[in-house]
C-alpha atoms as a PDB file:
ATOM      1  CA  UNK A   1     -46.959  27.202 -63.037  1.00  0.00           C
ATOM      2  CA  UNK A   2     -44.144  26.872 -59.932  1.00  0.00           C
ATOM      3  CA  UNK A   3     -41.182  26.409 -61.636  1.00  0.00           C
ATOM      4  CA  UNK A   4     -38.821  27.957 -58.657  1.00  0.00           C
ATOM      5  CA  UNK A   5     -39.367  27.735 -55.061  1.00  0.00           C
ATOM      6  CA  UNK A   6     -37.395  29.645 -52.072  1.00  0.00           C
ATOM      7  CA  UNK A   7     -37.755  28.030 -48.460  1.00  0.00           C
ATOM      8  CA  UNK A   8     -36.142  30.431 -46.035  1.00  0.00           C
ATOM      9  CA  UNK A   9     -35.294  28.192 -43.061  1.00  0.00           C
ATOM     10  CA  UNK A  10     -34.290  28.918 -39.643  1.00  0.00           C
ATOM     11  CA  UNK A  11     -34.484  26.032 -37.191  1.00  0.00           C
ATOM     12  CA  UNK A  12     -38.016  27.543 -35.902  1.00  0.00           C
ATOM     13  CA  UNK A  13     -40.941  25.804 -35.821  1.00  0.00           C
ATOM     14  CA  UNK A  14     -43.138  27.843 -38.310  1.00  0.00           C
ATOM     15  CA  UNK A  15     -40.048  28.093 -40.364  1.00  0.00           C
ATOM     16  CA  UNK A  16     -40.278  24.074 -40.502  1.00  0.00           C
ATOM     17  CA  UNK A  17     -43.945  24.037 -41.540  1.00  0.00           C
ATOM     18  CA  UNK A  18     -42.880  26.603 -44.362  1.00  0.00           C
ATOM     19  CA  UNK A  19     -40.305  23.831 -45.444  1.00  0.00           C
ATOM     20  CA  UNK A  20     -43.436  21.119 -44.955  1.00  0.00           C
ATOM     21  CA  UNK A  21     -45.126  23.248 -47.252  1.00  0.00           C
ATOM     22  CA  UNK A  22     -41.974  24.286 -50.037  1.00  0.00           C
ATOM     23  CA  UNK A  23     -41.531  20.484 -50.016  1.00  0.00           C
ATOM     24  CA  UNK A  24     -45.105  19.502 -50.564  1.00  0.00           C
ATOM     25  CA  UNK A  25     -45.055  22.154 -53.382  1.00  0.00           C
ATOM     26  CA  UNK A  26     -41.678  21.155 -54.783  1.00  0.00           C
ATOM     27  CA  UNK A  27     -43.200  17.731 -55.407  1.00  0.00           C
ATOM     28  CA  UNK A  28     -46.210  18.141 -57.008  1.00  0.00           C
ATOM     29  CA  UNK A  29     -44.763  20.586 -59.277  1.00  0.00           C
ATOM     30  CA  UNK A  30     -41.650  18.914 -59.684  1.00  0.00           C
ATOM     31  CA  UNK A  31     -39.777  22.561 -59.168  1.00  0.00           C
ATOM     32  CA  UNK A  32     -36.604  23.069 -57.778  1.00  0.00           C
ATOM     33  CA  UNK A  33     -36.254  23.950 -54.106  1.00  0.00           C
ATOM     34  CA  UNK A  34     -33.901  26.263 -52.580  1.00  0.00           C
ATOM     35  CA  UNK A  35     -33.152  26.180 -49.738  1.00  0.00           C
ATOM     36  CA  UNK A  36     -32.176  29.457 -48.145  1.00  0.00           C
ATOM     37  CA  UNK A  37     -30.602  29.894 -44.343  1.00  0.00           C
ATOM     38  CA  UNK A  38     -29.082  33.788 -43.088  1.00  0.00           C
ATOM     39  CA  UNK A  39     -26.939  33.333 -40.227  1.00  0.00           C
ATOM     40  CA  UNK A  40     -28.201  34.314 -37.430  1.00  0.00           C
ATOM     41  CA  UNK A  41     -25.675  37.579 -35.786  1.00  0.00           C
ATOM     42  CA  UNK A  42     -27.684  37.036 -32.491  1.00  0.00           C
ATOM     43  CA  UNK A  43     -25.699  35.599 -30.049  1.00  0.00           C
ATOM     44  CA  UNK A  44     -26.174  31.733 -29.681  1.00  0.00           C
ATOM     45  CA  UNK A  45     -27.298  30.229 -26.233  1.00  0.00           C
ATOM     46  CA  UNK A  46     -24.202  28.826 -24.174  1.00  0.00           C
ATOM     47  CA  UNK A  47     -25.482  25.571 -24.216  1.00  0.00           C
ATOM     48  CA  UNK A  48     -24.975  25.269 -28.080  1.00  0.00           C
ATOM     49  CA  UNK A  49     -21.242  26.623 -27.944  1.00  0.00           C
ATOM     50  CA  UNK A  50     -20.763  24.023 -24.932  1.00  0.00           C
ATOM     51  CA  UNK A  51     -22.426  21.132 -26.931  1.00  0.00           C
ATOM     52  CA  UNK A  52     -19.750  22.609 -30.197  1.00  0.00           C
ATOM     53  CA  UNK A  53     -16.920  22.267 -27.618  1.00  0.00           C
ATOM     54  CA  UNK A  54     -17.455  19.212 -26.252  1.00  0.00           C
ATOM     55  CA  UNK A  55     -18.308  17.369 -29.909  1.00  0.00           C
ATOM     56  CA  UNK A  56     -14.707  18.986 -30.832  1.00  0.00           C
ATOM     57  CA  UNK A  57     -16.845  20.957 -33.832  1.00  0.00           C
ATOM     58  CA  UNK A  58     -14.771  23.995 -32.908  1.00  0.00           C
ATOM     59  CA  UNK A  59     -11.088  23.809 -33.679  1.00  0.00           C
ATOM     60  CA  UNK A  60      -8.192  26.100 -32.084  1.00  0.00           C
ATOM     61  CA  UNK A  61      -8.115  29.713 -32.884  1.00  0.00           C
ATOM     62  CA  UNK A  62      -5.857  30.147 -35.659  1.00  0.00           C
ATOM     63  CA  UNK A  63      -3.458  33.640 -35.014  1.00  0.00           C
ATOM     64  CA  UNK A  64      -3.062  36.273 -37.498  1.00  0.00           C
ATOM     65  CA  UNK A  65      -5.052  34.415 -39.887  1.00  0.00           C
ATOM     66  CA  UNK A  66      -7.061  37.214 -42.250  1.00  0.00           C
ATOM     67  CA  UNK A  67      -8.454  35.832 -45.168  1.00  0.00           C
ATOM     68  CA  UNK A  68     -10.771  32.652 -44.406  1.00  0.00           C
ATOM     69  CA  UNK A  69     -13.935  32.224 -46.783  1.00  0.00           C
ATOM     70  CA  UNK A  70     -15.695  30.232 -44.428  1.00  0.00           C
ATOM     71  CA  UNK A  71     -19.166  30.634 -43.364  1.00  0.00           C
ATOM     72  CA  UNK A  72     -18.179  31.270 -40.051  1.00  0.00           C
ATOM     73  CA  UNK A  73     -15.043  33.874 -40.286  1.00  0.00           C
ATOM     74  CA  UNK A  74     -18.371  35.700 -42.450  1.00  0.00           C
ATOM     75  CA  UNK A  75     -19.816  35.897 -39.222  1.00  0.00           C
ATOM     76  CA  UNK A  76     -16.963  36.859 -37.200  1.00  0.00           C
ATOM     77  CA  UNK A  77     -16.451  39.633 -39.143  1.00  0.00           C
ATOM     78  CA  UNK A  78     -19.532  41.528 -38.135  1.00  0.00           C
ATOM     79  CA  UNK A  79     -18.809  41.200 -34.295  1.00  0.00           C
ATOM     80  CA  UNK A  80     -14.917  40.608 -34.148  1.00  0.00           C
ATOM     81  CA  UNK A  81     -12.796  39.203 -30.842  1.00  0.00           C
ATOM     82  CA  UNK A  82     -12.083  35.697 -30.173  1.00  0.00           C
ATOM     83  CA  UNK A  83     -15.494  34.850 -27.871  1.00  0.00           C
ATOM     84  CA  UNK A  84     -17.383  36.043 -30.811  1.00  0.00           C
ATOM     85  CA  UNK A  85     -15.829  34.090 -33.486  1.00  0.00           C
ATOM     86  CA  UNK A  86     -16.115  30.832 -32.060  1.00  0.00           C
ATOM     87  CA  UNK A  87     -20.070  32.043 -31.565  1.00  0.00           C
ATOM     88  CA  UNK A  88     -19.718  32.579 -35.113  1.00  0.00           C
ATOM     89  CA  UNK A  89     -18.476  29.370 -35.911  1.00  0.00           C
ATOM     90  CA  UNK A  90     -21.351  27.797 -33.421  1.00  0.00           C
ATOM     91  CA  UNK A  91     -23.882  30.193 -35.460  1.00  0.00           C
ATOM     92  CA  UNK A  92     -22.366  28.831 -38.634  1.00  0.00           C
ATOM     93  CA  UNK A  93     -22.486  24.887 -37.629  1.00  0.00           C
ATOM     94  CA  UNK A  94     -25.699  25.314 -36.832  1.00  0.00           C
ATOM     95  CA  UNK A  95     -26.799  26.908 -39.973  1.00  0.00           C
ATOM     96  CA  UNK A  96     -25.202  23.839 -41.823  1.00  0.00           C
ATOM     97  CA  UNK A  97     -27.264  21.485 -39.571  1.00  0.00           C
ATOM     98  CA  UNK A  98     -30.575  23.518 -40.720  1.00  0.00           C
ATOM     99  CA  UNK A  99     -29.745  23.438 -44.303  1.00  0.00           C
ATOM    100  CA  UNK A 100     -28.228  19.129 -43.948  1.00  0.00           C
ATOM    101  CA  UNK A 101     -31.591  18.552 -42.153  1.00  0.00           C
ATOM    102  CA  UNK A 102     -33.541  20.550 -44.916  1.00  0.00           C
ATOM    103  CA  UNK A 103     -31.897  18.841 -47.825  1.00  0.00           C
ATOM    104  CA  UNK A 104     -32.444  15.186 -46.593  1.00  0.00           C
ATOM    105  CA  UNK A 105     -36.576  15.796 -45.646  1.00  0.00           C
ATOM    106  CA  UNK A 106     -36.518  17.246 -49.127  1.00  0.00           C
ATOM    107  CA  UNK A 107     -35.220  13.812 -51.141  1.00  0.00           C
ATOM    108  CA  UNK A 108     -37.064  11.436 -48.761  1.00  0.00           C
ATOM    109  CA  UNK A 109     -40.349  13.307 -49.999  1.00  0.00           C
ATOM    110  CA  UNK A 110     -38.844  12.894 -53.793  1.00  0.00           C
ATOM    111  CA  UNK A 111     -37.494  16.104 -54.439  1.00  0.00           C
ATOM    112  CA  UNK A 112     -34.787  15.950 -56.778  1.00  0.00           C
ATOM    113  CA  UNK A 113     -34.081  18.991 -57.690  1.00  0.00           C
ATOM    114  CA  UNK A 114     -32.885  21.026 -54.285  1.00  0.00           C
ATOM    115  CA  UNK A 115     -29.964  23.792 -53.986  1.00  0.00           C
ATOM    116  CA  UNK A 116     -29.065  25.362 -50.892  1.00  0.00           C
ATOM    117  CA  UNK A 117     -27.723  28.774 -49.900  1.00  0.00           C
ATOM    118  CA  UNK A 118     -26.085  29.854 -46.616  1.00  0.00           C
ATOM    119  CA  UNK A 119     -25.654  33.752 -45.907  1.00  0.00           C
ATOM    120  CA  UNK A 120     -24.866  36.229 -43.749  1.00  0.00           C
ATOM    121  CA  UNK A 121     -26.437  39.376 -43.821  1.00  0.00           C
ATOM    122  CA  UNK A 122     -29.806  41.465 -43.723  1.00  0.00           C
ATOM    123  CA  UNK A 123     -32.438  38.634 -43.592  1.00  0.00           C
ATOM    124  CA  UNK A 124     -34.742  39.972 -45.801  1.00  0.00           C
ATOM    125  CA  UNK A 125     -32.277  41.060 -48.340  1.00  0.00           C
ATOM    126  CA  UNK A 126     -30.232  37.991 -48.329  1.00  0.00           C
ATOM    127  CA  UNK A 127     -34.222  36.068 -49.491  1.00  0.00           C
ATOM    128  CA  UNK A 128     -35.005  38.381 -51.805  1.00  0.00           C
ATOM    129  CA  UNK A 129     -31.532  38.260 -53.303  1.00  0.00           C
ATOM    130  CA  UNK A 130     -31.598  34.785 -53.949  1.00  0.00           C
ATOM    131  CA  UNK A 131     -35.281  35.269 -55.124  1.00  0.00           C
ATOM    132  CA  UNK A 132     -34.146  37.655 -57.480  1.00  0.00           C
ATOM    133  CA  UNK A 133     -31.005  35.287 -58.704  1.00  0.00           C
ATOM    134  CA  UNK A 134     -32.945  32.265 -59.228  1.00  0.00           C
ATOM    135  CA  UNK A 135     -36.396  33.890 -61.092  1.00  0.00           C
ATOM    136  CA  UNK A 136     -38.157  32.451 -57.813  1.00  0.00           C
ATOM    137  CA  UNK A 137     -41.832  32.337 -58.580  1.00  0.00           C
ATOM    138  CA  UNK A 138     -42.700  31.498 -54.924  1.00  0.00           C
ATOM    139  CA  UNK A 139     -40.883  32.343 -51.663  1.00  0.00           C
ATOM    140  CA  UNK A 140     -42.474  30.396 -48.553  1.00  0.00           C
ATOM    141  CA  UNK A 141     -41.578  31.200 -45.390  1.00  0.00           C
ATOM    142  CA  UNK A 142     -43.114  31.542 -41.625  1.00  0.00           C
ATOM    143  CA  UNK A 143     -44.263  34.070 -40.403  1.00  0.00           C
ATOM    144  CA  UNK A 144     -42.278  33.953 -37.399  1.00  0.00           C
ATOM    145  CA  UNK A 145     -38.557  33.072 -36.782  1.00  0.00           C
ATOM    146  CA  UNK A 146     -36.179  32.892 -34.425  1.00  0.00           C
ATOM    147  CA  UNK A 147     -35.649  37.057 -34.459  1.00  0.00           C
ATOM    148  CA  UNK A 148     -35.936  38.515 -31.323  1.00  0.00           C
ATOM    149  CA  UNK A 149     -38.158  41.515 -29.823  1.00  0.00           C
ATOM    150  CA  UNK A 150     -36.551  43.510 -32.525  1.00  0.00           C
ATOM    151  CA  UNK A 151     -38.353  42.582 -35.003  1.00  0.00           C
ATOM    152  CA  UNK A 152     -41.514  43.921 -33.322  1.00  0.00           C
ATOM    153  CA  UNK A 153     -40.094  47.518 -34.056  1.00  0.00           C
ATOM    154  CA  UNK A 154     -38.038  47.214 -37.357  1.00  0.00           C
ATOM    155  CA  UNK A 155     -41.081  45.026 -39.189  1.00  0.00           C
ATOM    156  CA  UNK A 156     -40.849  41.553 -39.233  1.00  0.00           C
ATOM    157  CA  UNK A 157     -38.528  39.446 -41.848  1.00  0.00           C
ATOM    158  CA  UNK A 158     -41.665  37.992 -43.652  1.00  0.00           C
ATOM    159  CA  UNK A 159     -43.666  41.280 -43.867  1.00  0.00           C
ATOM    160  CA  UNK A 160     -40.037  42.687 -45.649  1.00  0.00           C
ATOM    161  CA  UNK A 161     -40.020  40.320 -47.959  1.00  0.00           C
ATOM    162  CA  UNK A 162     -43.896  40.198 -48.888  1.00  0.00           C
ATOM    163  CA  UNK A 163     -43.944  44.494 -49.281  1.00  0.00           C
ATOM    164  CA  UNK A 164     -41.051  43.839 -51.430  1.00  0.00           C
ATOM    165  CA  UNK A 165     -40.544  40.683 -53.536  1.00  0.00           C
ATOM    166  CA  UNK A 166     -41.226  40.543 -57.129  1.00  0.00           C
ATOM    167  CA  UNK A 167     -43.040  36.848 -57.026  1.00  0.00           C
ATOM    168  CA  UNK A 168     -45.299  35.809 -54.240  1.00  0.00           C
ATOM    169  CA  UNK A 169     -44.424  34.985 -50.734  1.00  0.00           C
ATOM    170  CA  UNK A 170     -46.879  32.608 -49.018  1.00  0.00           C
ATOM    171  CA  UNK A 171     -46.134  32.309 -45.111  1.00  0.00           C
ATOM    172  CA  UNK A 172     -46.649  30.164 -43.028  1.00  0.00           C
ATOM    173  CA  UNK A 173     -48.012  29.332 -39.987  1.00  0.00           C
END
């Protein structure tokens, strides 16, 4: 029986039939859905740091300020310099939108019970930590994200977390 799911979102499009499918499952089993986003540390497209400006989603820089527990400062910290963390904070807002977006097609389908989980790191690692925390018995994901060409010579995010999860992984196309 499916007890625990994991939906590892992203914003792309096989990564919202996964969540089609985690939410269909959720249902009928009446199991609680995660709902798992890792920041992207790709840099985001101009457009989406110009939209941030504009909507006044990114506030002033704040000087000498060194311990922030935000999502985004998380980011920053990988890449450093003031360009990059307002990219972070983009990276971050956007990872909020995912999860918001997430949540809410979740209840309107009658899922009740739904947690969410925003992190930064290793994709793979960052899943199967949160499969690991939460006794997931399924992870569903697609099978293709938003990663770039990189991917093609590292291994791909879902084949990582199929060779090494402890529950099944059922991906999506």
């Amino acid at each position: 029986m499916i007890k625990n799911i994991i939906a590892a979102i992203d914003g792309s499009a096989h990564a919202s039939s996964a969540l089609k499918v985690a939410i269909d499952l959720a249902s009928k089993y009446e199991a609680r859905l995660t709902l798992v986003h890792v920041l992207t540390r790709d840099h985001p497209p101009q457009e989406l740091i110009r939209m941030a400006e504009v909507e006044n989603l990114l506030e002033p820089r704040q000087p000498n300020v060194t311990s922030k527990k935000d999502t985004f400062s998380a980011v920053a910290r990988f890449i450093g310099g003031e360009k990059e963390e307002k990219e972070a904070k983009v990276v971050a807002l956007l990872g909020e939108q995912i999860i918001k977006s997430a949540t809410k097609n979740a209840k309107q389908a009658g899922v009740t019970n739904i947690s969410s989980e925003i992190l930064v790191g290793d994709y793979a690692n960052c899943i199967l930590e949160i499969a690991s925390k939460t006794d997931a018995d399924i992870i569903v994901m697609g099978r293709r994200g938003l990663s770039n060409l990189k991917g093609f010579v590292t291994g791909s995010v879902s084949h990582k977390v199929s060779q090494r999860a402890e529950c099944s992984v059922l991906t999506v196309k």
